[in-house]
N, C-alpha and C. Protein backbone atom coordinates (compact mmCIF):
# COMPACT_ATOMS: atom_id res chain seq x y z
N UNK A 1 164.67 204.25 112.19
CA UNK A 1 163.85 203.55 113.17
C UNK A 1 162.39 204.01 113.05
N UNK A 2 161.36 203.03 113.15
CA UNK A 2 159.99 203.76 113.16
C UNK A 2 159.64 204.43 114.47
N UNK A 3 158.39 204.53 114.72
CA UNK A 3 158.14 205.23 115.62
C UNK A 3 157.94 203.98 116.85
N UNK A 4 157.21 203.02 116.48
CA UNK A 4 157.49 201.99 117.22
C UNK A 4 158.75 201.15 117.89
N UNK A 5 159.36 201.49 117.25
CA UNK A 5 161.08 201.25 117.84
C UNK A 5 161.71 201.65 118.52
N UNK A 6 161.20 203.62 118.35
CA UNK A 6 161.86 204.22 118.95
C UNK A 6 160.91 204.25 120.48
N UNK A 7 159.59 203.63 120.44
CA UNK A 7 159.07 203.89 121.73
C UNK A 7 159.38 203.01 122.55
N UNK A 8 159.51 201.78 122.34
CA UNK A 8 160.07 200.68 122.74
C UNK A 8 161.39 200.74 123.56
N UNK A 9 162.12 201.29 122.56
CA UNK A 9 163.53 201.55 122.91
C UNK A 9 163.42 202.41 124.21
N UNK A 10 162.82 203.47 124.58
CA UNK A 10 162.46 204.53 125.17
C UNK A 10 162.12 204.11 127.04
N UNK A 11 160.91 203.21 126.23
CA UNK A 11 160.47 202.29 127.50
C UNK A 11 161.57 201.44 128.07
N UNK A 12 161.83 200.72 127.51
CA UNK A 12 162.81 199.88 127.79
C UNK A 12 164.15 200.81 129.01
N UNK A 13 164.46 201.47 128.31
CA UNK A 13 165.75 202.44 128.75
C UNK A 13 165.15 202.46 130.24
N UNK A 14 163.90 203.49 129.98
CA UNK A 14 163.00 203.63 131.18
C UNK A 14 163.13 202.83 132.19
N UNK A 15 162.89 201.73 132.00
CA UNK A 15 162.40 200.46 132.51
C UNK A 15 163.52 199.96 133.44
N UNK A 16 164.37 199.89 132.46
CA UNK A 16 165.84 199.65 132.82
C UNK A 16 166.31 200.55 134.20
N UNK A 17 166.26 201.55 133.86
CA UNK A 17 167.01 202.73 134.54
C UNK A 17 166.28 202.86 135.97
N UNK A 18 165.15 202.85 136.04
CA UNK A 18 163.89 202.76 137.52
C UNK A 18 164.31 201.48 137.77
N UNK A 19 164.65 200.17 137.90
CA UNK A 19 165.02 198.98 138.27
C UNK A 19 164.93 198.75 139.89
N UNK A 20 165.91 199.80 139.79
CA UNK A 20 166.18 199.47 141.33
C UNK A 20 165.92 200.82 142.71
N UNK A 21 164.79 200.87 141.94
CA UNK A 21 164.43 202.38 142.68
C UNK A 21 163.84 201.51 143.71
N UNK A 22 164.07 201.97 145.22
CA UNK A 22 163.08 200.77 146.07
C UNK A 22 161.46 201.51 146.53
N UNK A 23 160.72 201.67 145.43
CA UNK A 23 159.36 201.90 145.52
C UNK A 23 158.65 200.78 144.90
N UNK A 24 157.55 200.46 145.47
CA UNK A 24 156.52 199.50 144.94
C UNK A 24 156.05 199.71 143.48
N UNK A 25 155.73 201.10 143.72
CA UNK A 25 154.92 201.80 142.60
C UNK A 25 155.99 201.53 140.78
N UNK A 26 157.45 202.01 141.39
CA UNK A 26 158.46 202.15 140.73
C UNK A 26 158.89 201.01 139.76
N UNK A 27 158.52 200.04 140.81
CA UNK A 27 158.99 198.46 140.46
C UNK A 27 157.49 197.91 139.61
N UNK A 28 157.08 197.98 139.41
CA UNK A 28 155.75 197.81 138.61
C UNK A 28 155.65 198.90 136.91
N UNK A 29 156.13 199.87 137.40
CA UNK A 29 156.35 201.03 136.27
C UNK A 29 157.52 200.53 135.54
N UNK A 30 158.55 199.78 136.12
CA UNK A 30 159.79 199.23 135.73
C UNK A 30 159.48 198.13 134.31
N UNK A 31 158.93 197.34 135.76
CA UNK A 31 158.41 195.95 134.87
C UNK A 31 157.90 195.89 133.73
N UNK A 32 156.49 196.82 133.60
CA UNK A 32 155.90 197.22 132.40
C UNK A 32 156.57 198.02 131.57
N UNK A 33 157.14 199.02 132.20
CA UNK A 33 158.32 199.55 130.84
C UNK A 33 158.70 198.69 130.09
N UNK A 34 159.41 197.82 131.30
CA UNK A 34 160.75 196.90 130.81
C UNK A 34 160.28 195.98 129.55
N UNK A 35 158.73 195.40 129.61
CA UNK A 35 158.22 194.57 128.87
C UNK A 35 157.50 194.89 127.59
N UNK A 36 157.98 196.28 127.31
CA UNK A 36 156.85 196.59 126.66
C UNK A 36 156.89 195.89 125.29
N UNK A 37 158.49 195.03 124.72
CA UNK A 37 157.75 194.57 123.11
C UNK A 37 157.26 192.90 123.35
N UNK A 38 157.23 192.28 124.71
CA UNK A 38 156.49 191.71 124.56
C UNK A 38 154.79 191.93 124.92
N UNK A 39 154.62 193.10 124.99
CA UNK A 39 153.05 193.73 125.16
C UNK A 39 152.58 194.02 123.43
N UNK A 40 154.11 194.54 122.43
CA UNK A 40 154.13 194.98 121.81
C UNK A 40 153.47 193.53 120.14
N UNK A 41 154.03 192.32 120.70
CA UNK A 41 154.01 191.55 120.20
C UNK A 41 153.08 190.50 120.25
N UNK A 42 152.17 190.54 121.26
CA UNK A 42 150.98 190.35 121.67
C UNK A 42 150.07 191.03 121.29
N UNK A 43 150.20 192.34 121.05
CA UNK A 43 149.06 193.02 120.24
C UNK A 43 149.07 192.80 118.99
N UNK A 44 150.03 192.51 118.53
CA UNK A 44 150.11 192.71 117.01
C UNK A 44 149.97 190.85 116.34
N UNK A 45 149.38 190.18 117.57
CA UNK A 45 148.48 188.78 117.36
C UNK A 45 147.27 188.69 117.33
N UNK A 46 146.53 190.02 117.47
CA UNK A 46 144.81 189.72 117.45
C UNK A 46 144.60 190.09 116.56
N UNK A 47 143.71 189.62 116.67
CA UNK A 47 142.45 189.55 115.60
C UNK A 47 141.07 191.46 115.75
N UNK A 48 140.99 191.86 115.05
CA UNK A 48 141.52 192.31 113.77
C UNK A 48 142.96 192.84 114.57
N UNK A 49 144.00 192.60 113.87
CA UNK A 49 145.25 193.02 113.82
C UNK A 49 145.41 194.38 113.81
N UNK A 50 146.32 194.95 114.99
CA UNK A 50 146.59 196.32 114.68
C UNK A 50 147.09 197.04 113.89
N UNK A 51 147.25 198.32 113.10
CA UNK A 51 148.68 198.54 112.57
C UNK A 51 149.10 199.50 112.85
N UNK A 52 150.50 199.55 112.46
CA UNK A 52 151.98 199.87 113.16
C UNK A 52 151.60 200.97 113.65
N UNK A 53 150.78 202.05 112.93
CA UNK A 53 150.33 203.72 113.46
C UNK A 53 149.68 203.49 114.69
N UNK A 54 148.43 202.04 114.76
CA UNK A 54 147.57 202.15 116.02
C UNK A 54 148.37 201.92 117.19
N UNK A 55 149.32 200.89 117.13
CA UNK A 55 150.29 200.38 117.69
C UNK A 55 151.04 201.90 118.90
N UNK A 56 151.87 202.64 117.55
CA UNK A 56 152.33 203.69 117.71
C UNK A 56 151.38 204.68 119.07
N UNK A 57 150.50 204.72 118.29
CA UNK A 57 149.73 205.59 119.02
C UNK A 57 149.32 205.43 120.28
N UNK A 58 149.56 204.31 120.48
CA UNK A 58 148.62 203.91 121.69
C UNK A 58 150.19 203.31 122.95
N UNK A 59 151.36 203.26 122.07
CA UNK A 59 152.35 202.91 122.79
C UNK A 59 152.58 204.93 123.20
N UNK A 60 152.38 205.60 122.34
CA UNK A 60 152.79 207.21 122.76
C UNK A 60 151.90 207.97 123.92
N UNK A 61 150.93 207.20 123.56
CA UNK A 61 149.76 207.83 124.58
C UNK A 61 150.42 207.05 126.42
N UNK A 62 150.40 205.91 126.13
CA UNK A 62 150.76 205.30 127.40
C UNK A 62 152.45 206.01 127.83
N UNK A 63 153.22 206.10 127.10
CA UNK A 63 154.39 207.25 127.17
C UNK A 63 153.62 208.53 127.88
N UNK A 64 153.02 209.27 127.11
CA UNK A 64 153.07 210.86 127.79
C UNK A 64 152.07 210.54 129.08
N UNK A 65 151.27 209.80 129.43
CA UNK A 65 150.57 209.44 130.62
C UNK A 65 151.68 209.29 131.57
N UNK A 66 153.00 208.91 131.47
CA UNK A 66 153.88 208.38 132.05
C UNK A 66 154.44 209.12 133.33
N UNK A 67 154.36 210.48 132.78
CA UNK A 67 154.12 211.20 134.06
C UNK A 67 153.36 211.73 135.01
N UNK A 68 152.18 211.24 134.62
CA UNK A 68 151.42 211.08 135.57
C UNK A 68 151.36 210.08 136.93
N UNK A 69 151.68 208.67 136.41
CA UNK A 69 152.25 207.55 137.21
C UNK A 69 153.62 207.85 137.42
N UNK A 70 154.47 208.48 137.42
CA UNK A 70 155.22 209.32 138.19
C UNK A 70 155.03 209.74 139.81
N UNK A 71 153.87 210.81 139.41
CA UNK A 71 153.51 211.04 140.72
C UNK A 71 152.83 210.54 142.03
N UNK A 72 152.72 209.12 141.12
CA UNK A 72 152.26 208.02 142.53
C UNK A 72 153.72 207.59 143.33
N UNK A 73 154.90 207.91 142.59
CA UNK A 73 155.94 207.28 143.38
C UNK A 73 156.68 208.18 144.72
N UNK A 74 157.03 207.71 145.52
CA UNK A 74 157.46 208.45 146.79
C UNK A 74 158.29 209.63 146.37
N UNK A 75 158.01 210.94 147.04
CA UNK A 75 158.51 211.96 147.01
C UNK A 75 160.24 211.72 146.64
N UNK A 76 160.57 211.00 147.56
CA UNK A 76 162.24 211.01 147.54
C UNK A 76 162.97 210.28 146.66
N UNK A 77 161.78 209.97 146.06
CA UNK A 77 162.41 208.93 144.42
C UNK A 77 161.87 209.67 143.21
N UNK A 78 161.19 210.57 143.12
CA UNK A 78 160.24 210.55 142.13
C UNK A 78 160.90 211.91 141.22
N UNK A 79 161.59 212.66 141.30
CA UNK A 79 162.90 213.16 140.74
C UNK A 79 163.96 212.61 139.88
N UNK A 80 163.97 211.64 140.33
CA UNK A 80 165.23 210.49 139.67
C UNK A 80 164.83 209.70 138.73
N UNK A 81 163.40 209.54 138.94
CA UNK A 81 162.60 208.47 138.34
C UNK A 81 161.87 209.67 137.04
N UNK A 82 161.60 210.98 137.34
CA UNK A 82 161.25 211.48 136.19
C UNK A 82 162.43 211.95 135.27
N UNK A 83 163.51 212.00 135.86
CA UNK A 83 165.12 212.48 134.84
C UNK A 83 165.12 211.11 134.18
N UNK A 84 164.85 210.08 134.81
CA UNK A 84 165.08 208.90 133.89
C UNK A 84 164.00 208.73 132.60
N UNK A 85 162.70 209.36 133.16
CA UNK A 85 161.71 209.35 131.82
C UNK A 85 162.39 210.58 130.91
N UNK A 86 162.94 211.82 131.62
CA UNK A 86 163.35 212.76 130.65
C UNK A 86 164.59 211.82 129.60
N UNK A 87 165.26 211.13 130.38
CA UNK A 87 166.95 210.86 129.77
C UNK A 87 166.80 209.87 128.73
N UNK A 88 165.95 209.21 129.05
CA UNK A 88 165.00 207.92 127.94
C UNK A 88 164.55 208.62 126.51
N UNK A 89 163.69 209.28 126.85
CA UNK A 89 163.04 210.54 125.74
C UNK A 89 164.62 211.11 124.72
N UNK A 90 165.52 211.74 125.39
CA UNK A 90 166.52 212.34 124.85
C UNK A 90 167.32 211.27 123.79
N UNK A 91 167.31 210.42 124.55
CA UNK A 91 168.30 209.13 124.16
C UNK A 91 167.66 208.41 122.99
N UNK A 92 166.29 208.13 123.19
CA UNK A 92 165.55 207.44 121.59
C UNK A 92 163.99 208.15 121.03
N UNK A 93 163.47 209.07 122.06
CA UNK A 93 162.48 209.05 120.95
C UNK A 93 162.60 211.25 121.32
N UNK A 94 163.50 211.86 121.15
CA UNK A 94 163.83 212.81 121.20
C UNK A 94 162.95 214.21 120.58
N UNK A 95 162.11 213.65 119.52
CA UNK A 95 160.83 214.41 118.72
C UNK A 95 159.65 214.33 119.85
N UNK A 96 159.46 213.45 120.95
CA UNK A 96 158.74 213.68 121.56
C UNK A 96 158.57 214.70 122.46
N UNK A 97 159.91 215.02 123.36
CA UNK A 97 160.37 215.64 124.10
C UNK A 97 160.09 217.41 123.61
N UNK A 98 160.29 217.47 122.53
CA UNK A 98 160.23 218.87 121.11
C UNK A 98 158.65 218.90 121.37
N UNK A 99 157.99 217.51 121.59
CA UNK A 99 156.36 218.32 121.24
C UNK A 99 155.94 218.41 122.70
N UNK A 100 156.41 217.78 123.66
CA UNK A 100 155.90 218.09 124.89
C UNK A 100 156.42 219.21 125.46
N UNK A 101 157.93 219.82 125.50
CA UNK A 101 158.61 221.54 125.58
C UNK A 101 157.05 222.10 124.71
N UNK A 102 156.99 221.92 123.51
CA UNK A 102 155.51 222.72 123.14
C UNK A 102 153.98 223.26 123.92
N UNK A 103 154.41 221.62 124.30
CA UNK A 103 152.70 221.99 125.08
C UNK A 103 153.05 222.62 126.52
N UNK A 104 154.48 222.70 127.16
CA UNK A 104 154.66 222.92 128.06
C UNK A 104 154.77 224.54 127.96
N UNK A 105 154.90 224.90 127.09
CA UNK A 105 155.24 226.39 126.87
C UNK A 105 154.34 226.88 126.45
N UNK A 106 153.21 226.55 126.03
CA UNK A 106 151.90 227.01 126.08
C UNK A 106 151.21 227.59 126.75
N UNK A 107 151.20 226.24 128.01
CA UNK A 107 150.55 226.11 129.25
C UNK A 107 150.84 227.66 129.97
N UNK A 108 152.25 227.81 129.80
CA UNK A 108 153.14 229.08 130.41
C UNK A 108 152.50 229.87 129.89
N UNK A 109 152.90 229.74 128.67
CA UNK A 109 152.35 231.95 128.26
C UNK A 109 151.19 231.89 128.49
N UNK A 110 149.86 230.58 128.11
CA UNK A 110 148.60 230.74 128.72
C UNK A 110 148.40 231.31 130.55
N UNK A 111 149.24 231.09 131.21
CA UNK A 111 149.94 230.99 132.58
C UNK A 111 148.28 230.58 133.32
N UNK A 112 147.74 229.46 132.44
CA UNK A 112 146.86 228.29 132.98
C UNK A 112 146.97 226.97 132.81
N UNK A 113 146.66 226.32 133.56
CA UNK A 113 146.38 224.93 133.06
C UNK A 113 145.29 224.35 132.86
N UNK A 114 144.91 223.89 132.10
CA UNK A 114 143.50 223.64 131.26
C UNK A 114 142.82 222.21 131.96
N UNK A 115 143.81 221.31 131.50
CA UNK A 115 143.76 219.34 131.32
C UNK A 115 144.29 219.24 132.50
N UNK A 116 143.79 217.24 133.09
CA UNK A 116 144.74 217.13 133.93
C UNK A 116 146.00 216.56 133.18
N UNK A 117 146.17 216.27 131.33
CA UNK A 117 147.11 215.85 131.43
C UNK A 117 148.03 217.47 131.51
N UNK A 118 147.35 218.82 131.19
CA UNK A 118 148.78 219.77 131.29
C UNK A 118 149.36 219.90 132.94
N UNK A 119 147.96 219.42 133.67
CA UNK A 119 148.61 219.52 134.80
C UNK A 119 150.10 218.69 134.95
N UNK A 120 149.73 217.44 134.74
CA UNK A 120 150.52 216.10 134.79
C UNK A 120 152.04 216.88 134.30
N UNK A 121 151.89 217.49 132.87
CA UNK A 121 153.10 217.57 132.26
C UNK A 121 153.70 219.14 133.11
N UNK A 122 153.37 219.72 133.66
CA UNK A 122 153.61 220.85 134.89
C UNK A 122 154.46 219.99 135.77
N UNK A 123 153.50 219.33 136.78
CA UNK A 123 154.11 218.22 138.03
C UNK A 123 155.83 217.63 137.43
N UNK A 124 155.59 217.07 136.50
CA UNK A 124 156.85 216.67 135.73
C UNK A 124 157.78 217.17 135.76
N UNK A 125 157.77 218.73 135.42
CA UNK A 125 158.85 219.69 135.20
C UNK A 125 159.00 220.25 136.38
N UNK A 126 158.21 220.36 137.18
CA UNK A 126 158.63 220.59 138.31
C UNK A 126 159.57 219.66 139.62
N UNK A 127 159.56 217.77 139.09
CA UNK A 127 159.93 217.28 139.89
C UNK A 127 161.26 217.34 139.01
N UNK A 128 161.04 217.75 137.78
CA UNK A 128 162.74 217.70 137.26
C UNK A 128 163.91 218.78 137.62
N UNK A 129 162.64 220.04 137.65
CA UNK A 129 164.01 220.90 137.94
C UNK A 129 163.76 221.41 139.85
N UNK A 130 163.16 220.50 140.63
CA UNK A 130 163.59 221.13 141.93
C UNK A 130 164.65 220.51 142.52
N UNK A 131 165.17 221.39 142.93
CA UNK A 131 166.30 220.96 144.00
C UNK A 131 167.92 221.49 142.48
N UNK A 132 167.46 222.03 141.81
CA UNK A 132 168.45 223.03 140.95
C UNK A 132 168.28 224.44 141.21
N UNK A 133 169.00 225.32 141.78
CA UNK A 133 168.85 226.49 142.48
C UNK A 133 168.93 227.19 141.17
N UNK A 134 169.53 227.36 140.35
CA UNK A 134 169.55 227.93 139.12
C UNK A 134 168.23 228.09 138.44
N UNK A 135 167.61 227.27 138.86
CA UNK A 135 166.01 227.09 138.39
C UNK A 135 164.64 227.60 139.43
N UNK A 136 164.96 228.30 139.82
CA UNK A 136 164.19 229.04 141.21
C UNK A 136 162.88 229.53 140.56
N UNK A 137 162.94 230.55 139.32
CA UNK A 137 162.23 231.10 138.82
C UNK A 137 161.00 230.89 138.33
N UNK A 138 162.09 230.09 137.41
CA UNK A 138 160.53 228.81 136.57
C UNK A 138 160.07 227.61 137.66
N UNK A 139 160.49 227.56 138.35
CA UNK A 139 160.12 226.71 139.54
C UNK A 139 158.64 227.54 139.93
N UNK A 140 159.05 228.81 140.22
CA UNK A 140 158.44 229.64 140.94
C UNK A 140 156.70 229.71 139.79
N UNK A 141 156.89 230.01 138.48
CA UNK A 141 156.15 230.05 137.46
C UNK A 141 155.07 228.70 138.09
N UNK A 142 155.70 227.50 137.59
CA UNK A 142 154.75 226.20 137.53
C UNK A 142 154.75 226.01 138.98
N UNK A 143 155.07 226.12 139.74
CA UNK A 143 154.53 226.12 141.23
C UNK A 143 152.80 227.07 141.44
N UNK A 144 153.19 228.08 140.67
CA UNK A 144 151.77 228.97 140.66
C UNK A 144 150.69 228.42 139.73
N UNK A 145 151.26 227.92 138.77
CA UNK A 145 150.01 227.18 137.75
C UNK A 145 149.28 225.87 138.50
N UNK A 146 150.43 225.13 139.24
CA UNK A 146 149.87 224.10 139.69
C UNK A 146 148.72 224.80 140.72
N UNK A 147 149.08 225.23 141.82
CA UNK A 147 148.56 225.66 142.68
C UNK A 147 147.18 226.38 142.82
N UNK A 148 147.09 227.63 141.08
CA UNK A 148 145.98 227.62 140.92
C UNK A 148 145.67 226.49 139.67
N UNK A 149 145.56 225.61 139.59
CA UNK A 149 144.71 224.49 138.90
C UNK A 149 144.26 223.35 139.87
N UNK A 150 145.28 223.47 141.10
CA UNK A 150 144.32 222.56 141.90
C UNK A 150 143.37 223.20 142.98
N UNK A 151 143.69 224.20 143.19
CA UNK A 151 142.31 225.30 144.26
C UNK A 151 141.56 225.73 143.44
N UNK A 152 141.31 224.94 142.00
CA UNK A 152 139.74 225.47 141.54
C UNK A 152 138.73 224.41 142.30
């Protein structure tokens, strides 16, 4: 599969899986997931024509942003809705997941956060693993990074 396939696929899953989350925000994140190869197939009609790498790139970038628009969705959904961006990732584009654990473990031993996207990818892991008691610790870790990156 290229890389474009596999993002597609990814979204889609995504897309799929948030459906019936009853948030506004959710249902819009859905939709556009859901649509993405006809976004995909529309780009690849202009003039100058994209190719498959720009394509790629710009479908990956709108991926890892993804958790950022995450955190517009209601507290009591927005857990479910980021396991579904994690379970998507696992399921088709799984090399991504490998480089974002990277930047996420960075962030850690740096025990700063730099960007708002490392913030973004912090928030993420944190709406994934709360409410797992087993996970108290590292909870405890990115709870402190967030906290000092937003009281600067």
């Amino acid at each position: 599969m290229t890389r474009v396939q596999k993002l597609c696929a990814a979204y889609e899953s995504f897309g799929i899986a948030i459906a019936n989350v009853p948030d506004d925000r959710a249902k819009v994140l859905s939709r556009t997931s859901a649509g993405v190869r006809e976004f995909v197939t529309a780009a690849l009609q202009r003039v100058p024509k994209p190719t498959p790498s720009q394509v790629a790139t710009g479908l990956e970038q709108g991926w890892r942003e993804t958790p950022g628009l995450i955190q517009e969705i209601a507290q009591q959904w927005r857990s479910d809705v980021s396991r579904a961006w994690t379970d998507a990732n696992r399921a088709h584009y799984p090399e991504f997941l490998v480089n974002e654990e990277q930047r996420l473990n960075k962030v850690i031993a740096r025990g700063k956060i730099k960007t708002e996207s490392e913030f973004f990818r912090v928030r993420h892991q944190i709406d994934i693993l709360e409410g797992e008691v087993a996970q108290k610790d590292d909870l405890q870790t990115l709870y402190s990074l967030v906290d000092a990156y937003e009281s600067r």
